[in-house]
Protein backbone atom coordinates (compact mmCIF):
# COMPACT_ATOMS: atom_id res chain seq x y z
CA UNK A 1 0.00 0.00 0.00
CA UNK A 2 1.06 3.50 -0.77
CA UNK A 3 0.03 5.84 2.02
CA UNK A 4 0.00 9.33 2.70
CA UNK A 5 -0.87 11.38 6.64
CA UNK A 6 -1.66 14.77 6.65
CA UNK A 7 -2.47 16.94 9.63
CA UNK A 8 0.33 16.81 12.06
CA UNK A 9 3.76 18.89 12.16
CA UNK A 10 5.78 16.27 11.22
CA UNK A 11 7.74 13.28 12.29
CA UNK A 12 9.92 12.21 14.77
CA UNK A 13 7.21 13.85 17.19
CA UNK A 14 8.16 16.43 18.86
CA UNK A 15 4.97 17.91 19.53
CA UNK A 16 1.85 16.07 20.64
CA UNK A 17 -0.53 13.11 20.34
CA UNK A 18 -1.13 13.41 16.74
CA UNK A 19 2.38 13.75 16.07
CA UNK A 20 3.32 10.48 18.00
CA UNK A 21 0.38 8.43 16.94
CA UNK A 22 1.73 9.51 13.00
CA UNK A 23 5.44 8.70 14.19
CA UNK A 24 4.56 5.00 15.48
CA UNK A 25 1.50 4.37 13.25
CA UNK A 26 3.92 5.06 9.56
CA UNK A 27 7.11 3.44 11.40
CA UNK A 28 5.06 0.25 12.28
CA UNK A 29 3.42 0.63 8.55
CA UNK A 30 6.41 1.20 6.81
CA UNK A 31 8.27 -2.32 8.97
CA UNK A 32 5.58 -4.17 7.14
CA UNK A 33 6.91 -3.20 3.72
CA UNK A 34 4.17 -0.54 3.13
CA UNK A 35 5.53 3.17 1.41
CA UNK A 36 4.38 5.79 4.03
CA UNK A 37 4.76 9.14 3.69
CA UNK A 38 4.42 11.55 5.86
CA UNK A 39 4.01 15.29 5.47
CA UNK A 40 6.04 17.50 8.09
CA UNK A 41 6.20 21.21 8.87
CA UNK A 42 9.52 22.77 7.42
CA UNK A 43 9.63 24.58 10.09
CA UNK A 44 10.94 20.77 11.67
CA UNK A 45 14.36 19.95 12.94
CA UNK A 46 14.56 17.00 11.66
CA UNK A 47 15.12 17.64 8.12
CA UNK A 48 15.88 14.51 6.79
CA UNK A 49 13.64 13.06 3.79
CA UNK A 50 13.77 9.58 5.49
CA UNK A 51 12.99 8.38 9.15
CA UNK A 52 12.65 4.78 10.22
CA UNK A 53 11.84 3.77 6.47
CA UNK A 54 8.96 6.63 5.92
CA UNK A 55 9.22 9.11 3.54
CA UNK A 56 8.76 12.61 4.77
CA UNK A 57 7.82 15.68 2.06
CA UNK A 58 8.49 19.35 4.06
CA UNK A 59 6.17 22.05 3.39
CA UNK A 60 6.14 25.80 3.60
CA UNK A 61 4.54 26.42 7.53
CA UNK A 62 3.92 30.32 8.40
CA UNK A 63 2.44 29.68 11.52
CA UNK A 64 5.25 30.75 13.63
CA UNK A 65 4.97 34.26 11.90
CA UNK A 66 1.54 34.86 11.12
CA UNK A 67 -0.02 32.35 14.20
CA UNK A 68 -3.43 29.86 13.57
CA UNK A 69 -3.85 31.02 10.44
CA UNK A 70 -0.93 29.85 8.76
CA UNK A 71 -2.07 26.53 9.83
CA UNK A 72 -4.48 26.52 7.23
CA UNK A 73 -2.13 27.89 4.15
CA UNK A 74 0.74 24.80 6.01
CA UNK A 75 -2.36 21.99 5.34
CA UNK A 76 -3.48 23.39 1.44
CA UNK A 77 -0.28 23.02 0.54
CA UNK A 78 0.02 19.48 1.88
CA UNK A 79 -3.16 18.47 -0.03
CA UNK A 80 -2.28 20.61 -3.12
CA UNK A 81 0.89 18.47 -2.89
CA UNK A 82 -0.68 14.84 -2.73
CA UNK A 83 -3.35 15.69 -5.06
CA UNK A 84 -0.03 15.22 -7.83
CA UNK A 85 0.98 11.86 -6.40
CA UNK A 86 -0.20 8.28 -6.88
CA UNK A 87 -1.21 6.96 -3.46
CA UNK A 88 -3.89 4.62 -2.47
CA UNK A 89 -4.96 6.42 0.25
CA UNK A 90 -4.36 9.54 2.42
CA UNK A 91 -4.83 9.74 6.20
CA UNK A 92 -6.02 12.83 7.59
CA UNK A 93 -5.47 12.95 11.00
CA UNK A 94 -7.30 15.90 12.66
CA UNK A 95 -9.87 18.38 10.78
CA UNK A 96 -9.53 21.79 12.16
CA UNK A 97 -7.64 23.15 9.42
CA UNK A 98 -7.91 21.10 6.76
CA UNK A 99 -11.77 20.18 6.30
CA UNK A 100 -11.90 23.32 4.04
CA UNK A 101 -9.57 22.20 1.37
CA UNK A 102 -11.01 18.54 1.41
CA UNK A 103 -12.89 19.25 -1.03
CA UNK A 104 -10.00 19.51 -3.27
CA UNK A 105 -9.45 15.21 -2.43
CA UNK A 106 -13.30 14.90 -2.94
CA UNK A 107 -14.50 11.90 -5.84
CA UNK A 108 -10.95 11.40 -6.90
CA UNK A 109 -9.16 7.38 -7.18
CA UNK A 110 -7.40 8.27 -3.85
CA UNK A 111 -9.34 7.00 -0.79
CA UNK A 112 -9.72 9.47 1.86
CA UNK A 113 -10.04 9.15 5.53
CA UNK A 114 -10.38 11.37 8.34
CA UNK A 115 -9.21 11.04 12.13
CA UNK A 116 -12.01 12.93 14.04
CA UNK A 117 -10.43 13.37 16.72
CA UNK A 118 -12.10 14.89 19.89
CA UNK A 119 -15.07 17.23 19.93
CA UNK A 120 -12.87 20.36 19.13
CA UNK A 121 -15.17 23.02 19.48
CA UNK A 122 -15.90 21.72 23.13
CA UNK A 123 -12.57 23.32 23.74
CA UNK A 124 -12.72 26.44 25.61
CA UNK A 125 -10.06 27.62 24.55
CA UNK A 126 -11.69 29.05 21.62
CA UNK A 127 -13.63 32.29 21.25
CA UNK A 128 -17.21 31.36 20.49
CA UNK A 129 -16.91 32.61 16.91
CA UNK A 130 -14.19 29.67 16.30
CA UNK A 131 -16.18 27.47 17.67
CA UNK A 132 -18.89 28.18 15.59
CA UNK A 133 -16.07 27.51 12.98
CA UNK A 134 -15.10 24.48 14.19
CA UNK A 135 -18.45 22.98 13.85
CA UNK A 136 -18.68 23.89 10.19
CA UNK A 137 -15.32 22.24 9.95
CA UNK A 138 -16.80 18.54 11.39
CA UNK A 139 -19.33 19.09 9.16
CA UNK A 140 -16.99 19.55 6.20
CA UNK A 141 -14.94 16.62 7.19
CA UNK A 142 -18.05 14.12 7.58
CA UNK A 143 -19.17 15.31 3.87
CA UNK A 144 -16.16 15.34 1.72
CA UNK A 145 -14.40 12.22 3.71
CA UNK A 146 -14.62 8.72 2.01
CA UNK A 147 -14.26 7.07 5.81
CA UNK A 148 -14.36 8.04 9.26
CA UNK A 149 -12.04 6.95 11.90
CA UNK A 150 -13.12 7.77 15.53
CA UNK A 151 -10.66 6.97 18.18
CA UNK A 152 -13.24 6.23 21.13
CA UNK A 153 -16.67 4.56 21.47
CA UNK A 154 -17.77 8.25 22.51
CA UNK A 155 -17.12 9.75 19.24
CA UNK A 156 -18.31 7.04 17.12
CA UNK A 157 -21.56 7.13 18.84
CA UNK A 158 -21.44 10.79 18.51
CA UNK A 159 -21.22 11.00 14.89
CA UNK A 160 -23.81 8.28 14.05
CA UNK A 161 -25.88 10.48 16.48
CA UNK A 162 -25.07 13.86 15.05
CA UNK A 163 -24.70 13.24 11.39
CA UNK A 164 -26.18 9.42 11.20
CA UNK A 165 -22.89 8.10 9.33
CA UNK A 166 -20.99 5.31 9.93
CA UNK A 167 -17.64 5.35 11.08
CA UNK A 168 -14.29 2.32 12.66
CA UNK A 169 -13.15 2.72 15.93
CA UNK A 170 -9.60 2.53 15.69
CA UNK A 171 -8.35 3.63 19.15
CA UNK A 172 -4.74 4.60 19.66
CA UNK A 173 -1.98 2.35 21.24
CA UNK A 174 0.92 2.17 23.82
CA UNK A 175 3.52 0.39 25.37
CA UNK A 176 4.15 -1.57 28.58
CA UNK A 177 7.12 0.33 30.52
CA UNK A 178 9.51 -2.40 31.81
CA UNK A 179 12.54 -1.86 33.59
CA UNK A 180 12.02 1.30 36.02
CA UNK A 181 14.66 2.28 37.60
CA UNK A 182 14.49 4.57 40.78
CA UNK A 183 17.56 6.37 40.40
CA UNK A 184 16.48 7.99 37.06
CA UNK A 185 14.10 9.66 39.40
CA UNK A 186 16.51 11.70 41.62
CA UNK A 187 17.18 14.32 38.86
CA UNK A 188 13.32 16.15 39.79
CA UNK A 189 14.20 15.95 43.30
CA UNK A 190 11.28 13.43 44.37
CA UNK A 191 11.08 10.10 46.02
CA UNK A 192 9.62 7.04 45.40
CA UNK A 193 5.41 7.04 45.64
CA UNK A 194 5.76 10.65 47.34
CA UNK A 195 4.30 12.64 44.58
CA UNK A 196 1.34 12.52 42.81
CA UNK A 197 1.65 13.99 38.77
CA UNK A 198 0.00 15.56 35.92
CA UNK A 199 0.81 15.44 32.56
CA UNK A 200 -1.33 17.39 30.09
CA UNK A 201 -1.41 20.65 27.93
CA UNK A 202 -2.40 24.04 30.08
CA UNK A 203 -6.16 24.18 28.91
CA UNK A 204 -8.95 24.87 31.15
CA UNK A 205 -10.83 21.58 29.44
CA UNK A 206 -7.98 19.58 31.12
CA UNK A 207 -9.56 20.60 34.47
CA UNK A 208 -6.24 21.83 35.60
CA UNK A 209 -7.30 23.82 38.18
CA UNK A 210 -9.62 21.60 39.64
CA UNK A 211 -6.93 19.36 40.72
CA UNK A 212 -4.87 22.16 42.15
CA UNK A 213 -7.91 23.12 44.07
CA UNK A 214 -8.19 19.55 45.78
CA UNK A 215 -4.58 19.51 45.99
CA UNK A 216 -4.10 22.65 48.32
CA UNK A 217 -7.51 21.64 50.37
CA UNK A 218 -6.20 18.49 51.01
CA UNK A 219 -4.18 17.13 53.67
CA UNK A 220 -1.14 15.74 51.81
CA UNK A 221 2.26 16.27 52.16
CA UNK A 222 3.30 15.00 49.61
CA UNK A 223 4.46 17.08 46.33
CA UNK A 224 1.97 17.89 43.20
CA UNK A 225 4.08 17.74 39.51
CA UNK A 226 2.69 19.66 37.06
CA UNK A 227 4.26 18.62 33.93
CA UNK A 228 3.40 20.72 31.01
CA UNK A 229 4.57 23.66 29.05
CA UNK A 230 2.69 26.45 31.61
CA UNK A 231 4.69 29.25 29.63
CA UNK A 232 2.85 28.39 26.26
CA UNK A 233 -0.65 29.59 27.50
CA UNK A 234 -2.43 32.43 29.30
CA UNK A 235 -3.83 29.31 31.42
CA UNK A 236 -0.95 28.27 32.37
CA UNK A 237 0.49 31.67 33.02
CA UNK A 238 -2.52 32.25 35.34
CA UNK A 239 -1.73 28.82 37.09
CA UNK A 240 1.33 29.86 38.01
CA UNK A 241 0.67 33.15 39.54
CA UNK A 242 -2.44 31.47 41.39
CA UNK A 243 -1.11 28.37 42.82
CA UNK A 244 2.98 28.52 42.57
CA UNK A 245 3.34 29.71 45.64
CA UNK A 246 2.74 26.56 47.71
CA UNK A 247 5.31 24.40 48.31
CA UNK A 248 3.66 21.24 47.56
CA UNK A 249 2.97 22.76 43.89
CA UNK A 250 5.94 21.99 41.32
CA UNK A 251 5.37 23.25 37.93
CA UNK A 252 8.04 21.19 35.82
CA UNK A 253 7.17 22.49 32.22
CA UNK A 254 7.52 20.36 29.26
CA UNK A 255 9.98 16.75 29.85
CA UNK A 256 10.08 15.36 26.31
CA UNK A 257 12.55 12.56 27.49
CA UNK A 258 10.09 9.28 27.18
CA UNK A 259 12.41 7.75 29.08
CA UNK A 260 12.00 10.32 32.07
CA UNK A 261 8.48 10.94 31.96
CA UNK A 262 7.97 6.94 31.96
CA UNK A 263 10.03 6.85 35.15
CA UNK A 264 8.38 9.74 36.86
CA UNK A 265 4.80 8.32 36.22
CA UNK A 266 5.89 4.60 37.26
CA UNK A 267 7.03 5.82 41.00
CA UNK A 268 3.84 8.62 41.26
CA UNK A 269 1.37 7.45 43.47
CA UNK A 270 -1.32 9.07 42.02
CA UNK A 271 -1.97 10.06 38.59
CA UNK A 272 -4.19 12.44 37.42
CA UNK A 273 -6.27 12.71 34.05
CA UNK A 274 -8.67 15.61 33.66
CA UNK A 275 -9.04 15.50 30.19
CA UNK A 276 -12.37 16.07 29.21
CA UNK A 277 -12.90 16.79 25.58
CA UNK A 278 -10.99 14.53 23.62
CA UNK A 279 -11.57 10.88 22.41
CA UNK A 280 -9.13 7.76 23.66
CA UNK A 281 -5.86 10.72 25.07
CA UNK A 282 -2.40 8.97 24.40
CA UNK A 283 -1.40 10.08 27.86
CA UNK A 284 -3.87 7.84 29.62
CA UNK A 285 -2.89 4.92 27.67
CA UNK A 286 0.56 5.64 28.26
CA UNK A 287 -0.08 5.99 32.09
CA UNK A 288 -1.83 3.09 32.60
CA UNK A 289 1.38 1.08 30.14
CA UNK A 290 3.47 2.59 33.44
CA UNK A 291 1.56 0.98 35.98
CA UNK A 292 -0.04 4.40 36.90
CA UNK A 293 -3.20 4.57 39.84
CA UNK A 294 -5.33 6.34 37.57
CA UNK A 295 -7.63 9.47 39.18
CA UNK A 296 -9.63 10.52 36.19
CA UNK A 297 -11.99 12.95 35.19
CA UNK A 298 -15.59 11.20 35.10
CA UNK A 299 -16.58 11.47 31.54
CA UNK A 300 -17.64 8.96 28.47
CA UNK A 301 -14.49 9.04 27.03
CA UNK A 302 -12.14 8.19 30.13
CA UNK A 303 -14.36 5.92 31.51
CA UNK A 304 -14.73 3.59 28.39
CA UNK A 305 -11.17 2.99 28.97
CA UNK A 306 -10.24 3.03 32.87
CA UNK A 307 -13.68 2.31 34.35
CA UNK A 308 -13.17 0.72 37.75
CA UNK A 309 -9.92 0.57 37.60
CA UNK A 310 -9.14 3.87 38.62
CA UNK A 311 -10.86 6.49 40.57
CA UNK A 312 -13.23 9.00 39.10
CA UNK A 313 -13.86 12.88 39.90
CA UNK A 314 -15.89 15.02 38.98
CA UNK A 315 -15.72 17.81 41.31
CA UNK A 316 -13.05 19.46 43.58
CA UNK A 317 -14.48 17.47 47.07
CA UNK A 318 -14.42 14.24 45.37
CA UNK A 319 -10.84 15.11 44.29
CA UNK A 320 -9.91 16.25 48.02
CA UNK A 321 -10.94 12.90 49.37
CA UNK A 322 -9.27 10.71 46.97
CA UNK A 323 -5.92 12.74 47.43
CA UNK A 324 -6.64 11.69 51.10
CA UNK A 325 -7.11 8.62 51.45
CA UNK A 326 -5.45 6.63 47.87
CA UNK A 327 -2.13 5.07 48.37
CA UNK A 328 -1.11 3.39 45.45
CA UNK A 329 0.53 0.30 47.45
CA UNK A 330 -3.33 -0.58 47.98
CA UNK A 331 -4.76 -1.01 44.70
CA UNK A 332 -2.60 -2.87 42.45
CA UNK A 333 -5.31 -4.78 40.91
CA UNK A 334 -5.87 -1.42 39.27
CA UNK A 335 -2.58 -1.07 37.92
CA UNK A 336 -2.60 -4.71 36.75
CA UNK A 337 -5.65 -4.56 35.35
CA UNK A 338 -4.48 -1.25 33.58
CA UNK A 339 -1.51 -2.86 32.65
CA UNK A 340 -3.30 -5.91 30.79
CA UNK A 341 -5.45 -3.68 28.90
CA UNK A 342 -2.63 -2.33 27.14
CA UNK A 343 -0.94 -5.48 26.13
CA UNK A 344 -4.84 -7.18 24.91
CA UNK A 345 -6.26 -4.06 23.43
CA UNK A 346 -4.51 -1.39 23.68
CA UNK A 347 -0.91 -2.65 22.06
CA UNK A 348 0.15 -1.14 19.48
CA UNK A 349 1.59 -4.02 17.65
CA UNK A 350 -2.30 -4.86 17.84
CA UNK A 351 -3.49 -1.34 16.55
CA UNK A 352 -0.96 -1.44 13.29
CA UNK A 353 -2.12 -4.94 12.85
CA UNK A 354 -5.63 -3.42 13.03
CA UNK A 355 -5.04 -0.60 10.79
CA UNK A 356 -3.30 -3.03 8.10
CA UNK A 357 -6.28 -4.53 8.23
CA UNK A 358 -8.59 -1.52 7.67
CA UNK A 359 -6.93 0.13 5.05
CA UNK A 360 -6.23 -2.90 2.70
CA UNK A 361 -10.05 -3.76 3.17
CA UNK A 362 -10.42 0.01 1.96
CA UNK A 363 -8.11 -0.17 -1.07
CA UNK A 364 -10.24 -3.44 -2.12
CA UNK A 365 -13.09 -2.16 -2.03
């Protein structure tokens, strides 16, 4: 098969979910003797025109000089681009700025499929004129889109409610972390199952705050990481100047070693999730591959996946009281449970098997 994603900054990730779920998804591909090609940002450090076996094509990205909207002109000229090439199929991973040029892939031999991703105008984030936007956007991507992906059972059911189309849940993968090793830990200054973490962008939708909140009303002594790049939003800023000043409250920024992170969330005690908006979050997945005691925020989407293997919140006293009284030395049915998950249905040897699977039934048909 000759393959083609769209929608991400580029490959090796050194962004965000999309970005890794592209980086293992073409590298896996690609292993099995498929031609993948991905298209990157050239505003990339990695430059190369080969990684791991995939092809990569740079293309002209403004957005670091004229902001969201060069996002748009960065993912026409990715489409303009595979329009001219032979491939069997292009992935689009992602719709915001790239439904409106769909169009442009619309009754032509190429199959076209589109990640949908989370329920992006949810976000709020986003003034409510974008989000207005955003809608229209779906609604492009449902229409012009030969197949749908959805990553949860939430979304799926979503868009067969919303728009009555079918679409395959495809969720995203991990790994099982083996081989922690405490001493990696000493570099952030913590010990062993005295800290409790959070890993997650700085948007209010992440329900941030509402773990801080718990955090300082609880009891604990032990230490809170925040680990995130706090600097990149207004959010974040505002989290900083609210709730730096306690001493249980470490705002790490950004750790993009996977070695590090995988380390730090093995000896946490607890871990929290507050996402709220998205479909099946590569961070939760991840957590629960690093034997993680999951605290998550009680929604559709998180609780498909954890469910009562973890411990749900939904408001700041429900937060307080797990803080209080969960020691992760207690539940390790949780974690195993977690843990097993990942390497039945969650793997992503499994998922690239899956997605083999998908697409060649596509190109068949």
């Amino acid at each position: 098969m000759n393959i083609a994603i769209i929608g991400t900054r580029g490959i090796p990730n050194q962004y965000g979910g999309f970005e890794q779920f592209a980086d293992i998804l073409s590298c896996g591909l690609a292993q099995k003797g498929h031609e993948i090609t991905v298209y990157c940002s050239a505003n990339h450090s990695y430059q190369e025109t080969d990684y791991k076996g995939v092809k990569l094509i740079h293309k002209y990205d403004p957005e670091n000089k004229i902001g969201t909207v060069g996002q748009f002109i960065y993912d026409l000229l990715c489409i303009l681009d595979a329009r001219k090439r032979d491939f069997d199929l292009i992935y689009l991973l992602g719709y915001t700025s790239s439904s409106i040029w769909q169009r442009l892939l619309y009754k032509r031999k190429t199959v076209v499929i589109t990640n949908m991703d989370g329920l992006e105008w949810k976000r709020s984030k986003y003034s409510h004129k974008v989000q207005l936007f955003l809608k229209y956007a779906e609604k492009l991507a449902v229409k012009f889109s030969d197949y749908l992906v959805a990553d949860s059972i939430g979304i799926q059911s979503y868009l067969k409610n919303k728009y009555n189309v079918e679409s395959s849940y495809l969720p995203y993968g991990s790994f099982v972390f083996e081989g922690a090793i405490k001493e990696d830990i000493k570099a952030y200054e913590v010990d062993a199952f005295n800290y409790d973490i959070l890993i997650a962008r700085f948007e209010p939708e992440n329900n941030i705050e509402m773990v801080l909140q718990a955090f300082l009303a609880s009891d604990t002594q032990r230490q809170l990481l925040l680990v995130g790049n706090h600097k990149h939003t207004e959010f974040g800023k505002r989290m900083l100047d609210i709730y730096g000043t306690d001493k249980r409250i470490r705002f790490m920024g950004a750790i993009y070693d996977q070695t590090a992170l995988n380390n730090l969330r093995y000896y946490s005690n607890l871990y929290f999730h507050g996402h709220s908006v998205g479909g099946t979050n590569p961070s939760l997945l991840e957590a629960m591959g690093s034997s993680c005691l999951i605290c998550y925020h009680n929604n559709e989407f998180n609780r498909a996946i954890v469910g009562e293997d973890g411990f749900a919140f939904t408001d700041v006293d429900i937060l307080t009281g797990i803080i209080n009284t969960k020691l992760k030395t207690a539940y390790r049915s949780y974690i195993e449970n977690n843990r097993h998950k990942i390497i039945t249905t969650y793997s992503w040897k499994h998922i690239i098997d899956q997605y083999i699977q998908y697409f060649s039934s596509l190109i068949k048909k």
